[in-house]
PDB file of N, CA and C in Angstrom:
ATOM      1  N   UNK A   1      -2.111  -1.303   5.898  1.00  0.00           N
ATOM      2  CA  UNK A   1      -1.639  -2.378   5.047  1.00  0.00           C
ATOM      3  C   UNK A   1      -1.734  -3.673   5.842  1.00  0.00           C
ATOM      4  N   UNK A   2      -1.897  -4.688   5.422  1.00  0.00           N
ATOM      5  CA  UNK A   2      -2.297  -5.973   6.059  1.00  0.00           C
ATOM      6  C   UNK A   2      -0.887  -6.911   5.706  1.00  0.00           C
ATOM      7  N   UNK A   3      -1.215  -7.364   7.261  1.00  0.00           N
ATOM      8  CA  UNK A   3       0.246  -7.790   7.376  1.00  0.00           C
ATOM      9  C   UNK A   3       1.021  -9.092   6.049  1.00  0.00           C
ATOM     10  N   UNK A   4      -0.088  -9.701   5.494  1.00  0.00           N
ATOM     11  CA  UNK A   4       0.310 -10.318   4.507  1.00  0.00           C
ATOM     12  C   UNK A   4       1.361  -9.546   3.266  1.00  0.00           C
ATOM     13  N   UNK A   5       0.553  -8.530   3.092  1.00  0.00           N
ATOM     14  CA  UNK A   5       1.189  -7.552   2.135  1.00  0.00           C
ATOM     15  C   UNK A   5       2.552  -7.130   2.430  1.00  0.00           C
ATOM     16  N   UNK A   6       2.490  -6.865   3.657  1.00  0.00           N
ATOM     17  CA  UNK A   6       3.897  -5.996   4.631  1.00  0.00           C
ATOM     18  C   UNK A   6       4.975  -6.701   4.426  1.00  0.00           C
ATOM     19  N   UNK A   7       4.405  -8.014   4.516  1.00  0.00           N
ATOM     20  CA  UNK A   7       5.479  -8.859   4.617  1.00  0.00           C
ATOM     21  C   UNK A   7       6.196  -9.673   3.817  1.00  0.00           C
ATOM     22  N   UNK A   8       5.072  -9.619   2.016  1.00  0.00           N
ATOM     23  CA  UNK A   8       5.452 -10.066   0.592  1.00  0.00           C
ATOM     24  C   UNK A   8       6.898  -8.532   0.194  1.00  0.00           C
ATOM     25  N   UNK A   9       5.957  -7.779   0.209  1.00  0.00           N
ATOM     26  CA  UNK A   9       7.047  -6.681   0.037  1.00  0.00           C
ATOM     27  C   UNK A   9       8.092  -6.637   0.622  1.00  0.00           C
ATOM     28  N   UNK A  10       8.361  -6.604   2.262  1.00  0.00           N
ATOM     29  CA  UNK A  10       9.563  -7.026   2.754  1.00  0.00           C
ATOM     30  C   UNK A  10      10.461  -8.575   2.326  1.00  0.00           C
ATOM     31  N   UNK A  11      10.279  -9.387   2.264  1.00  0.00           N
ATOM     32  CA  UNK A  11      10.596 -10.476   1.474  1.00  0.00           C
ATOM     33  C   UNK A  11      11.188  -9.915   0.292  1.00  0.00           C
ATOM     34  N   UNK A  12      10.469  -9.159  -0.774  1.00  0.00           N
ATOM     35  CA  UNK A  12      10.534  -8.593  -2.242  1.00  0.00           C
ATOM     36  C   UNK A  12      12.103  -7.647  -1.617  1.00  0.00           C
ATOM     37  N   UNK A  13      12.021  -7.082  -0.505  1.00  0.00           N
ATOM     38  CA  UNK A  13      13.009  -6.314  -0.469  1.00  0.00           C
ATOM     39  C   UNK A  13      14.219  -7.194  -0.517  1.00  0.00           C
ATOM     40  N   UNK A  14      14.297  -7.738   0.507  1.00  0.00           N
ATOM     41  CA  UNK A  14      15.192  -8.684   1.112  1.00  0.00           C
ATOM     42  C   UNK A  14      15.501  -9.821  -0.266  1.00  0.00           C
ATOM     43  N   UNK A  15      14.981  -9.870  -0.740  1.00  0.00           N
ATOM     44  CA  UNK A  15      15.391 -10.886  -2.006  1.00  0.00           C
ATOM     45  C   UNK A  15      15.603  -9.954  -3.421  1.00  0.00           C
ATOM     46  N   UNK A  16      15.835  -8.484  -3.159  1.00  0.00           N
ATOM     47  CA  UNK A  16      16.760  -7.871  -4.278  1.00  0.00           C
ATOM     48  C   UNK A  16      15.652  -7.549  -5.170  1.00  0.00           C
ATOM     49  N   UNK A  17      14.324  -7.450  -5.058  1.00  0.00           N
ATOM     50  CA  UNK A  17      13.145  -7.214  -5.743  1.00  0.00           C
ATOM     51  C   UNK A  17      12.525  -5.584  -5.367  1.00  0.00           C
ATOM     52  N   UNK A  18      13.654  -4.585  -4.978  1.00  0.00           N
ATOM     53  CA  UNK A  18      12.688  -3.700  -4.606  1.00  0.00           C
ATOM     54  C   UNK A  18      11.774  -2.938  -4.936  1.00  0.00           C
ATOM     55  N   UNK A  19      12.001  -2.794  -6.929  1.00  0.00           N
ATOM     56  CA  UNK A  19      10.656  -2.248  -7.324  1.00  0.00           C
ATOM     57  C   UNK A  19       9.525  -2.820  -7.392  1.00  0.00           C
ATOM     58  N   UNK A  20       9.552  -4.161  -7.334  1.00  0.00           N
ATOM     59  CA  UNK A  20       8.448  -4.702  -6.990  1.00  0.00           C
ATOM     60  C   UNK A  20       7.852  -4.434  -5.867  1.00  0.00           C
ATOM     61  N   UNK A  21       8.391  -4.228  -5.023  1.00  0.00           N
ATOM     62  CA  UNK A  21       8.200  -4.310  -3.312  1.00  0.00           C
ATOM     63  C   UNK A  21       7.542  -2.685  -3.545  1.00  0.00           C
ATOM     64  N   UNK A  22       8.508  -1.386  -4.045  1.00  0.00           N
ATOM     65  CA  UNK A  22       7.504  -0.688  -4.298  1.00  0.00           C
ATOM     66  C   UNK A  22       6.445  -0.348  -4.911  1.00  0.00           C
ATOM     67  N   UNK A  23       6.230  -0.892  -5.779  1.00  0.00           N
ATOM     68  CA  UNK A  23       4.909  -1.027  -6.636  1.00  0.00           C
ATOM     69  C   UNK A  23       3.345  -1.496  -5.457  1.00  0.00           C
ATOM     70  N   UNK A  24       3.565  -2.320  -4.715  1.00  0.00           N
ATOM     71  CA  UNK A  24       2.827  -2.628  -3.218  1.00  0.00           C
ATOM     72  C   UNK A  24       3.213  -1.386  -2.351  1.00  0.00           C
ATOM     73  N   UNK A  25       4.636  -0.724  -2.073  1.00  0.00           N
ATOM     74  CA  UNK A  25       4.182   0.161  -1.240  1.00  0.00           C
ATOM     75  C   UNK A  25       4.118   1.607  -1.426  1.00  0.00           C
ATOM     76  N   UNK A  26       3.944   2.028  -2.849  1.00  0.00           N
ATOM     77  CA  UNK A  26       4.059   3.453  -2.826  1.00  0.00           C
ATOM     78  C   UNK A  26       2.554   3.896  -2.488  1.00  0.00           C
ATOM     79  N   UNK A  27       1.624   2.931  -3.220  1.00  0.00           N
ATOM     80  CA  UNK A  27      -0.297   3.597  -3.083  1.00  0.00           C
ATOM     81  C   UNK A  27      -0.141   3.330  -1.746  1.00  0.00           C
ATOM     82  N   UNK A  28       0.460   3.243  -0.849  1.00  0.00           N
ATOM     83  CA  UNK A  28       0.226   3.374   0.665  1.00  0.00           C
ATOM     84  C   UNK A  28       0.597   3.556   1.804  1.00  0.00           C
ATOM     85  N   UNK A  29       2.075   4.342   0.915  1.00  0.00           N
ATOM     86  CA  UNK A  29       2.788   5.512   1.480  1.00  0.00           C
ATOM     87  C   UNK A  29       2.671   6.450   2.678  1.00  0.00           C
ATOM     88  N   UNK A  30       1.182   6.680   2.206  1.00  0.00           N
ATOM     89  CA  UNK A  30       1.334   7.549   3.666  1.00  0.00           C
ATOM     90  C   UNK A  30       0.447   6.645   5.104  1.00  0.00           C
ATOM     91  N   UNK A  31       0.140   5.957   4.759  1.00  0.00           N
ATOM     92  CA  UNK A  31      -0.893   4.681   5.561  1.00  0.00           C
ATOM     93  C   UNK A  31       0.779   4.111   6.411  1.00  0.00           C
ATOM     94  N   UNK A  32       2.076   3.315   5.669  1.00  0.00           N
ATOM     95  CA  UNK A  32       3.145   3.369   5.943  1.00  0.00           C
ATOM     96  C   UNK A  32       3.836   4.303   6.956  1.00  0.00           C
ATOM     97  N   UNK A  33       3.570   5.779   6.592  1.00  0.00           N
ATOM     98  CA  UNK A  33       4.363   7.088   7.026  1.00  0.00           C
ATOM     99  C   UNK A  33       3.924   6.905   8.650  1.00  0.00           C
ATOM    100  N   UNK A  34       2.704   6.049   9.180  1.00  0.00           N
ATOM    101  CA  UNK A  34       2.280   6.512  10.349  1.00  0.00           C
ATOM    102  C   UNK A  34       2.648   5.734  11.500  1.00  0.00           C
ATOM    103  N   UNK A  35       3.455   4.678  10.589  1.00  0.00           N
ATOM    104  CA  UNK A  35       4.316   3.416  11.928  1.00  0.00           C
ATOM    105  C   UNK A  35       6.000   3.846  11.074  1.00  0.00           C
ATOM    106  N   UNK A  36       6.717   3.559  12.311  1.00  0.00           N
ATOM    107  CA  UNK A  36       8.123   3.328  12.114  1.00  0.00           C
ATOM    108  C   UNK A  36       8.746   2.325  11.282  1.00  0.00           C
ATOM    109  N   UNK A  37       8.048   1.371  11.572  1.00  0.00           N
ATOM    110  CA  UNK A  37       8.137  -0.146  10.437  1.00  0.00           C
ATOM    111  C   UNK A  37       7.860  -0.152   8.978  1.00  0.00           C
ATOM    112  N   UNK A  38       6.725   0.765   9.134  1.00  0.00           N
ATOM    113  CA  UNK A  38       6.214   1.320   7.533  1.00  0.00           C
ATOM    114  C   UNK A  38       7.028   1.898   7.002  1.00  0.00           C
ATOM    115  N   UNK A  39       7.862   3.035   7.458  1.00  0.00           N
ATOM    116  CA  UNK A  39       8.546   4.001   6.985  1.00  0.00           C
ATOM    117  C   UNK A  39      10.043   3.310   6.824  1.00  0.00           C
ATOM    118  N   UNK A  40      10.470   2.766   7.556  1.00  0.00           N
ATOM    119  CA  UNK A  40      11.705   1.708   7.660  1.00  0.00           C
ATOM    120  C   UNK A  40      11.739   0.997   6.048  1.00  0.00           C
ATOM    121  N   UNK A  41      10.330   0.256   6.053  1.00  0.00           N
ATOM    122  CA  UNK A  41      10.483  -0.547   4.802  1.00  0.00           C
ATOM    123  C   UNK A  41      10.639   0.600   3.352  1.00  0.00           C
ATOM    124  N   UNK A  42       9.458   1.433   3.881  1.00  0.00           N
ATOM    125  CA  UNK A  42       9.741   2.160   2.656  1.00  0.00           C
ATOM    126  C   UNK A  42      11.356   2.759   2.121  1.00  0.00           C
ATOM    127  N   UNK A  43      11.749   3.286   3.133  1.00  0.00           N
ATOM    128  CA  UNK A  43      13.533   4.141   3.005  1.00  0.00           C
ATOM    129  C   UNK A  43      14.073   2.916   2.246  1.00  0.00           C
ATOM    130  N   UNK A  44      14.105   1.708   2.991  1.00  0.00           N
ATOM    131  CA  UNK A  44      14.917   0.310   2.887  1.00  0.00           C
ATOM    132  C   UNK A  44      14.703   0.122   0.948  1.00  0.00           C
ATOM    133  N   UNK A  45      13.559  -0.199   0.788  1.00  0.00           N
ATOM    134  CA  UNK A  45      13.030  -0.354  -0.408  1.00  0.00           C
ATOM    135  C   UNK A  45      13.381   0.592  -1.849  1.00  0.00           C
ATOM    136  N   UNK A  46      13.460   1.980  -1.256  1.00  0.00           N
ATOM    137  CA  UNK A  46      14.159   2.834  -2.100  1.00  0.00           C
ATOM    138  C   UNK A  46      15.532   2.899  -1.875  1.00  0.00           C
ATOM    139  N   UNK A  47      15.967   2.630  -0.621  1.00  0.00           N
ATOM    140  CA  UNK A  47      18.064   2.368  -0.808  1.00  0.00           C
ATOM    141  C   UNK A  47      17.917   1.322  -1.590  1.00  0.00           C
ATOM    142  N   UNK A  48      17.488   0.219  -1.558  1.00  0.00           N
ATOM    143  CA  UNK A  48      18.202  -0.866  -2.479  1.00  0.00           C
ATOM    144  C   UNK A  48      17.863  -0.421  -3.866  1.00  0.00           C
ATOM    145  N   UNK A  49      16.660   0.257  -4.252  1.00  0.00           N
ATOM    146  CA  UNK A  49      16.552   0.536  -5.489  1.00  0.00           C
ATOM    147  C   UNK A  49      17.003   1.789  -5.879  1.00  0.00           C
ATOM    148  N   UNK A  50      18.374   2.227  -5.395  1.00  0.00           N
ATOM    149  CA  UNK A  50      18.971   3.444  -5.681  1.00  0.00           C
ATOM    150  C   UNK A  50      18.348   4.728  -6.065  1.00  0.00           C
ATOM    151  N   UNK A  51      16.983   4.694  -5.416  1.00  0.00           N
ATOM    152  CA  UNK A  51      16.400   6.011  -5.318  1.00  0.00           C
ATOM    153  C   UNK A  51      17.068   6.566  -3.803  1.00  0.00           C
ATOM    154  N   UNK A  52      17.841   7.745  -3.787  1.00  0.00           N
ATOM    155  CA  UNK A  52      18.850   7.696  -3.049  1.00  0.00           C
ATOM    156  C   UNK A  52      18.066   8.925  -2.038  1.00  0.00           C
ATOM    157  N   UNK A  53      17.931  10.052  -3.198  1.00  0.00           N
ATOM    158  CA  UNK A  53      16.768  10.784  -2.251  1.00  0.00           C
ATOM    159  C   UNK A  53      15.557  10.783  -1.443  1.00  0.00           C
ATOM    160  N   UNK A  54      15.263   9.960  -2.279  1.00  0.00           N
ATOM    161  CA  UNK A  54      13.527   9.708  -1.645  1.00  0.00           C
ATOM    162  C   UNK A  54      13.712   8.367  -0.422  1.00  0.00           C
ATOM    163  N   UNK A  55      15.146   7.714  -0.245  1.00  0.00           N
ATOM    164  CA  UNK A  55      15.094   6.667   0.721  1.00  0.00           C
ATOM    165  C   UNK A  55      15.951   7.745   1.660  1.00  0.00           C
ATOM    166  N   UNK A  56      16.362   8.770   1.084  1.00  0.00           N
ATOM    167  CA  UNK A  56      17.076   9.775   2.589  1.00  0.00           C
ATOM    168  C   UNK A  56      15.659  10.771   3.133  1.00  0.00           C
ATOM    169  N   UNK A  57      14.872  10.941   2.554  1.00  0.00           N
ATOM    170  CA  UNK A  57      13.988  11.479   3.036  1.00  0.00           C
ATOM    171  C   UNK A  57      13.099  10.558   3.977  1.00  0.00           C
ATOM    172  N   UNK A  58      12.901   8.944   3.405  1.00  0.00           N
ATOM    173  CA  UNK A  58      12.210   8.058   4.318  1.00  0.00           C
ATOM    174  C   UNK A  58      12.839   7.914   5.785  1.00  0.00           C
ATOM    175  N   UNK A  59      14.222   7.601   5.323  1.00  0.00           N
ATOM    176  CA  UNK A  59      15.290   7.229   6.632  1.00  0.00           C
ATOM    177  C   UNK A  59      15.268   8.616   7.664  1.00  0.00           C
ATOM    178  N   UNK A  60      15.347  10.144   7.286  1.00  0.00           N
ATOM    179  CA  UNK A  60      15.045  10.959   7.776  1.00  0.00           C
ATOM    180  C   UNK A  60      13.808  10.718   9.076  1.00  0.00           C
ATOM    181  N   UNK A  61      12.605  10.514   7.978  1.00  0.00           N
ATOM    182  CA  UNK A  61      11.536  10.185   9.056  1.00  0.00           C
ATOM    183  C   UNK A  61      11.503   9.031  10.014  1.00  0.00           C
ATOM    184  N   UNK A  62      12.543   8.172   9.903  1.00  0.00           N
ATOM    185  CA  UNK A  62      12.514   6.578  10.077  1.00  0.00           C
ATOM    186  C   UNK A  62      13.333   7.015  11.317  1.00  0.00           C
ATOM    187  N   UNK A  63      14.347   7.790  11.505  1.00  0.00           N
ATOM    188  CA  UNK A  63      15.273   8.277  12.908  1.00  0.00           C
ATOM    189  C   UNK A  63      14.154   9.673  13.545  1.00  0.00           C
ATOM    190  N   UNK A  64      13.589   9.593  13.123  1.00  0.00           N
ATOM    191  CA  UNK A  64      12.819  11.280  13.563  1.00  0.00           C
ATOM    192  C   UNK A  64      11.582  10.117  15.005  1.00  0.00           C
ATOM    193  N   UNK A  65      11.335   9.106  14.147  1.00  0.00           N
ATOM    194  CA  UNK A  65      10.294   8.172  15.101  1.00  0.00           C
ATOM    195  C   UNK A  65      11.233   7.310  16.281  1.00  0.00           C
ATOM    196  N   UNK A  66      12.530   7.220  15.566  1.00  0.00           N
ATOM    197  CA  UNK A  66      12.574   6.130  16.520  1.00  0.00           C
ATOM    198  C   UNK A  66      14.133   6.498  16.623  1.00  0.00           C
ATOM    199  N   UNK A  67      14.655   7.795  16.981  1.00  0.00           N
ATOM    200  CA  UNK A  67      16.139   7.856  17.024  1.00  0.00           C
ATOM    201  C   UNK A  67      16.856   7.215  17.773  1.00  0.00           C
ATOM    202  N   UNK A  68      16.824   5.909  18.426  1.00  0.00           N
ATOM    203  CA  UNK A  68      17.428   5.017  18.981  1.00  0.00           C
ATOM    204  C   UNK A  68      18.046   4.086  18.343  1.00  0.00           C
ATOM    205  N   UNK A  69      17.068   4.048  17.470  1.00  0.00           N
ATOM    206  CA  UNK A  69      17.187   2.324  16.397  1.00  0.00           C
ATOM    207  C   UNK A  69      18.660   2.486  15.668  1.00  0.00           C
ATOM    208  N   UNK A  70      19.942   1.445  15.869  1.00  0.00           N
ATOM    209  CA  UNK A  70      20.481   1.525  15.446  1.00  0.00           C
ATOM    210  C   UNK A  70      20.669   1.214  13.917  1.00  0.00           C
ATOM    211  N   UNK A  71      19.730   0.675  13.074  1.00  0.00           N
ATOM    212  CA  UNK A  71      19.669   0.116  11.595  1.00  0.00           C
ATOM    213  C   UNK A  71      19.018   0.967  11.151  1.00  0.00           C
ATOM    214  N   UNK A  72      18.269   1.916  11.415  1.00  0.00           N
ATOM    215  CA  UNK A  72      18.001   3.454  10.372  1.00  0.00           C
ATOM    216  C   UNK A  72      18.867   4.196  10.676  1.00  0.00           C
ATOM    217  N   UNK A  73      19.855   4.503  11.943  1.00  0.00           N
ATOM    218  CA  UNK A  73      20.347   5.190  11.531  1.00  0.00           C
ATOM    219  C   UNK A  73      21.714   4.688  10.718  1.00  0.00           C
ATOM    220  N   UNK A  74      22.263   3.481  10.859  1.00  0.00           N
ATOM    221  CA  UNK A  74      23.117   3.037   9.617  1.00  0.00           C
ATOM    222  C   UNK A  74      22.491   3.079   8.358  1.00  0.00           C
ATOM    223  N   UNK A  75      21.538   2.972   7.744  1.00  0.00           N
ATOM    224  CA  UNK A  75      21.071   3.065   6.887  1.00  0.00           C
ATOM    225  C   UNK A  75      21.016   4.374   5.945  1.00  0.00           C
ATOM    226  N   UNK A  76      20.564   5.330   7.596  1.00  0.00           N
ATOM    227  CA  UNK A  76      20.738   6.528   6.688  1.00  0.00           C
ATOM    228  C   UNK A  76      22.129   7.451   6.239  1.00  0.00           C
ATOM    229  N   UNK A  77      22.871   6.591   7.627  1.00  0.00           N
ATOM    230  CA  UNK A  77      24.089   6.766   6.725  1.00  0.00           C
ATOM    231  C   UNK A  77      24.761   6.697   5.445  1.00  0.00           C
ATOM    232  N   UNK A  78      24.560   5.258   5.860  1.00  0.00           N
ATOM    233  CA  UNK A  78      24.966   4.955   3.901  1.00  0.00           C
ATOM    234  C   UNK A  78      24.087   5.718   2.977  1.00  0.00           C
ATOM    235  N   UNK A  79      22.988   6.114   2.991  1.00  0.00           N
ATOM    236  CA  UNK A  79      22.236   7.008   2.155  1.00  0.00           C
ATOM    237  C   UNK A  79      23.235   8.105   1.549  1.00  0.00           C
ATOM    238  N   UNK A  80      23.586   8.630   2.548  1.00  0.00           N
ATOM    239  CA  UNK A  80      24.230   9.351   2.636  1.00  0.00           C
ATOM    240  C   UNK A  80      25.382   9.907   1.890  1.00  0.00           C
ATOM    241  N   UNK A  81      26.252   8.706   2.570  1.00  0.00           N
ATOM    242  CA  UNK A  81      27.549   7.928   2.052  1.00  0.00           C
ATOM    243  C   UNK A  81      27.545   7.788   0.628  1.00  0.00           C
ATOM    244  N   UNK A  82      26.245   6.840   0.205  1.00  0.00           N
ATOM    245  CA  UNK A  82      26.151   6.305  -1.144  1.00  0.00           C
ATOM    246  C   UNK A  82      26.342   7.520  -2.580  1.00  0.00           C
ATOM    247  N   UNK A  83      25.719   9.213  -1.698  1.00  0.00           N
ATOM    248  CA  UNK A  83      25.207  10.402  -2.412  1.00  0.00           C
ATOM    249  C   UNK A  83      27.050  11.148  -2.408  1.00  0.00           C
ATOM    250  N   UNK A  84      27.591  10.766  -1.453  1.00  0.00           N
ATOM    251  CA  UNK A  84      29.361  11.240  -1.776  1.00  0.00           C
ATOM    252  C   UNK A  84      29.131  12.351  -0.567  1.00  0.00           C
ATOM    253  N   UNK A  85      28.007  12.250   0.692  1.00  0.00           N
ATOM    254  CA  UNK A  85      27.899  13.027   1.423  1.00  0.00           C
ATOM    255  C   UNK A  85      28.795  12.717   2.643  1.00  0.00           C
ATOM    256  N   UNK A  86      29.554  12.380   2.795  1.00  0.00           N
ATOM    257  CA  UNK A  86      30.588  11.610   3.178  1.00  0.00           C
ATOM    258  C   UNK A  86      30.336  12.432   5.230  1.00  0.00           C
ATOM    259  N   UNK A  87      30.567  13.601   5.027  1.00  0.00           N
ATOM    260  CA  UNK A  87      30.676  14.352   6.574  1.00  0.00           C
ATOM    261  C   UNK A  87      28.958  14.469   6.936  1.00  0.00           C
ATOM    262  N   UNK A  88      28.231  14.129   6.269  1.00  0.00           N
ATOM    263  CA  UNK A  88      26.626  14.316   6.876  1.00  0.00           C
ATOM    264  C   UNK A  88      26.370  13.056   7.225  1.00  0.00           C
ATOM    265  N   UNK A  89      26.921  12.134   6.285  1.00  0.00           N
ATOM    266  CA  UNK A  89      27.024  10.303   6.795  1.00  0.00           C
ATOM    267  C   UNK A  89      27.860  10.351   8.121  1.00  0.00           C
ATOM    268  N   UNK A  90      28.662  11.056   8.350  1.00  0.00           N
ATOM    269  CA  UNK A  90      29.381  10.218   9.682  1.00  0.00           C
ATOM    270  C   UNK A  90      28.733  10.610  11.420  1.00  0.00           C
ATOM    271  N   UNK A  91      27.843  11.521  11.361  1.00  0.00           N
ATOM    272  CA  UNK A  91      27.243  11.519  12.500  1.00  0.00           C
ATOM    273  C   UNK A  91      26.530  10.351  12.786  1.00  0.00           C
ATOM    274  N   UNK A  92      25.361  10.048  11.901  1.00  0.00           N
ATOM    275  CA  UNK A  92      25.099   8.827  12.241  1.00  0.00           C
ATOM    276  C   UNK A  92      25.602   7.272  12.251  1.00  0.00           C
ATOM    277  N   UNK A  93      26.537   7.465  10.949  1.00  0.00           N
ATOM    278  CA  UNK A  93      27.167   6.331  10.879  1.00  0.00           C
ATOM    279  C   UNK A  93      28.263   5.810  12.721  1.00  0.00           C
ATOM    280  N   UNK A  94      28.309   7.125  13.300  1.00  0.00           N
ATOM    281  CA  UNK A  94      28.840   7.155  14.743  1.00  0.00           C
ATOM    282  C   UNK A  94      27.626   6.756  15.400  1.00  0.00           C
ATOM    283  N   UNK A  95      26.687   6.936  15.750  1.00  0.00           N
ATOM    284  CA  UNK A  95      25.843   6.799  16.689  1.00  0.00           C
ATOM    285  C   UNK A  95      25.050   5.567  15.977  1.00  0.00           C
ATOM    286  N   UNK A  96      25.222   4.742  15.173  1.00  0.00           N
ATOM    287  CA  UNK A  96      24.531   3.615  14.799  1.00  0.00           C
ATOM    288  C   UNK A  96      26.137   2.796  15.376  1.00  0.00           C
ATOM    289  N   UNK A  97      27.107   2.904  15.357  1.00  0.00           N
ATOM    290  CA  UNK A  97      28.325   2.461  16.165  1.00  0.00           C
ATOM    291  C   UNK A  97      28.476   2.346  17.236  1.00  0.00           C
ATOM    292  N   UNK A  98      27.739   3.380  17.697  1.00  0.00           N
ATOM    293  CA  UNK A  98      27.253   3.082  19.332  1.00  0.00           C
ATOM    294  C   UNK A  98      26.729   2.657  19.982  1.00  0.00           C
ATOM    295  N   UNK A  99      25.562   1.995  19.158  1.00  0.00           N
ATOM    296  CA  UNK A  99      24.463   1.515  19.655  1.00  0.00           C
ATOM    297  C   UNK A  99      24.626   0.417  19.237  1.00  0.00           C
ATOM    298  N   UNK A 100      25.435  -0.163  17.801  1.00  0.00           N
ATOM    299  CA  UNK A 100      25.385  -1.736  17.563  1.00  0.00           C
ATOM    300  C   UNK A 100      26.992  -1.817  17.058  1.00  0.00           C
ATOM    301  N   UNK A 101      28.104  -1.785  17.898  1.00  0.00           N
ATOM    302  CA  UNK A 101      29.713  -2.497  17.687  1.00  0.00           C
ATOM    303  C   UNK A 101      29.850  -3.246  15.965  1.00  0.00           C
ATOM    304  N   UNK A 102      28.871  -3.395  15.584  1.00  0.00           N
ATOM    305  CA  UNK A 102      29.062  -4.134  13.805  1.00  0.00           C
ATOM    306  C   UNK A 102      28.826  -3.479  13.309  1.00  0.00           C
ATOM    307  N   UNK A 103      28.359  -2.326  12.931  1.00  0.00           N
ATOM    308  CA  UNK A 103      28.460  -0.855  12.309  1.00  0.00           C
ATOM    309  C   UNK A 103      30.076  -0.007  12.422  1.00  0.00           C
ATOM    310  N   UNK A 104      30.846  -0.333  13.444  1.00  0.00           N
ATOM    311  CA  UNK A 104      31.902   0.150  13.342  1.00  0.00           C
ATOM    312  C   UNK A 104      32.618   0.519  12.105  1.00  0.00           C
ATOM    313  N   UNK A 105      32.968  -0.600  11.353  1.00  0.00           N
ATOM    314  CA  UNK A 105      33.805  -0.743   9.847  1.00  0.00           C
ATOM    315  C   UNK A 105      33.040   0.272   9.025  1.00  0.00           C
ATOM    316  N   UNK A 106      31.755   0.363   9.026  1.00  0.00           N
ATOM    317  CA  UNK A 106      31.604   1.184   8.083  1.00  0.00           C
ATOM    318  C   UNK A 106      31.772   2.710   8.719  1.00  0.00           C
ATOM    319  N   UNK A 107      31.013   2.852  10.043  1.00  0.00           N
ATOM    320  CA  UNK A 107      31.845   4.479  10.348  1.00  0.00           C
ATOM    321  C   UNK A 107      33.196   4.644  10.183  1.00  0.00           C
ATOM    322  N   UNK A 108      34.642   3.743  10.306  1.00  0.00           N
ATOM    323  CA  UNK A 108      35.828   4.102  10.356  1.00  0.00           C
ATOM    324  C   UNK A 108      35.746   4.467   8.811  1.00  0.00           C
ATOM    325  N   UNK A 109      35.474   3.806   7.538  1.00  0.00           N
ATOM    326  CA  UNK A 109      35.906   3.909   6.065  1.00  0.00           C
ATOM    327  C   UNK A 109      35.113   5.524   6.026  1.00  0.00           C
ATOM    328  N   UNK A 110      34.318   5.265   6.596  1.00  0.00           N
ATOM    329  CA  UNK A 110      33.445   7.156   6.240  1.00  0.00           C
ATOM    330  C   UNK A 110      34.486   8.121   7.053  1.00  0.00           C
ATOM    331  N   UNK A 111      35.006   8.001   8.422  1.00  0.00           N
ATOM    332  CA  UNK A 111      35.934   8.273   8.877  1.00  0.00           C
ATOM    333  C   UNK A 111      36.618   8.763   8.289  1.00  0.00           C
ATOM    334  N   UNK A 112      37.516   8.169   7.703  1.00  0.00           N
ATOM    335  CA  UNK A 112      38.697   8.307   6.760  1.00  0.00           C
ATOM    336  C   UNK A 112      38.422   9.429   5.729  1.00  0.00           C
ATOM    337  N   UNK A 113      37.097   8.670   4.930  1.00  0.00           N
ATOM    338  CA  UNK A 113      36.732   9.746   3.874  1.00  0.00           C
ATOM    339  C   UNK A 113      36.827  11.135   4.141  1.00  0.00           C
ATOM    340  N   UNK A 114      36.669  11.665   5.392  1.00  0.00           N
ATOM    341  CA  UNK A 114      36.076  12.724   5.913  1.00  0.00           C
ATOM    342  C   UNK A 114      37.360  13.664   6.229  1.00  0.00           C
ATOM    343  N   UNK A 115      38.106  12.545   7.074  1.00  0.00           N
ATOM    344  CA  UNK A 115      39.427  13.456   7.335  1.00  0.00           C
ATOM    345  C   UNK A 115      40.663  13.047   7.057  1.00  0.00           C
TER     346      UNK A 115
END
């Protein structure tokens, strides 16, 4: 995908447009699947557009590339979270806490949920 594109769609995300944004990135899905950034946008693009599964399956692959990154794995928390998976959200929602102190608030409320 050429970075012009990458970056209308991300925009599209970020400005609350995500089926638009997927409409640009589903024909190239798996072209996406083969960078971390690709796969990032894609998960991102389906959380905001409450496709809840198919952005836990992206975010899945999105920590599988880069299990450091603290914003997939908050992300896939809330995926998570969002599905009422409340105790499968809080592992990561902990270790995206660890890695970035402003994730906290949302691991403590999953916290709670849990116990």
């Amino acid at each position: 995908m050429d970075t012009l594109t990458y970056r209308m769609a991300e925009d599209w995300v970020d400005g609350g447009r995500p089926l638009e944004a997927l409409g640009m990135l589903e024909p190239r899905a798996e072209e996406l699947r083969a960078s971390f950034s690709g796969t990032l946008l894609l998960g991102r693009a389906y959380y905001r557009s409450a496709q809840l599964r198919k952005a836990e399956e992206e975010l899945r692959r999105a920590v599988e590339l880069a299990p450091a990154d603290s914003y997939a794995r908050y992300l896939l928390g809330r995926t998570l979270q969002r599905q009422s998976r409340h105790a499968d959200a809080l592992p990561h929602l902990r270790l995206a806490a660890a890695l970035d102190p402003g994730y906290a608030g949302d691991r403590d409320t999953c916290a709670a949920r849990v116990g």
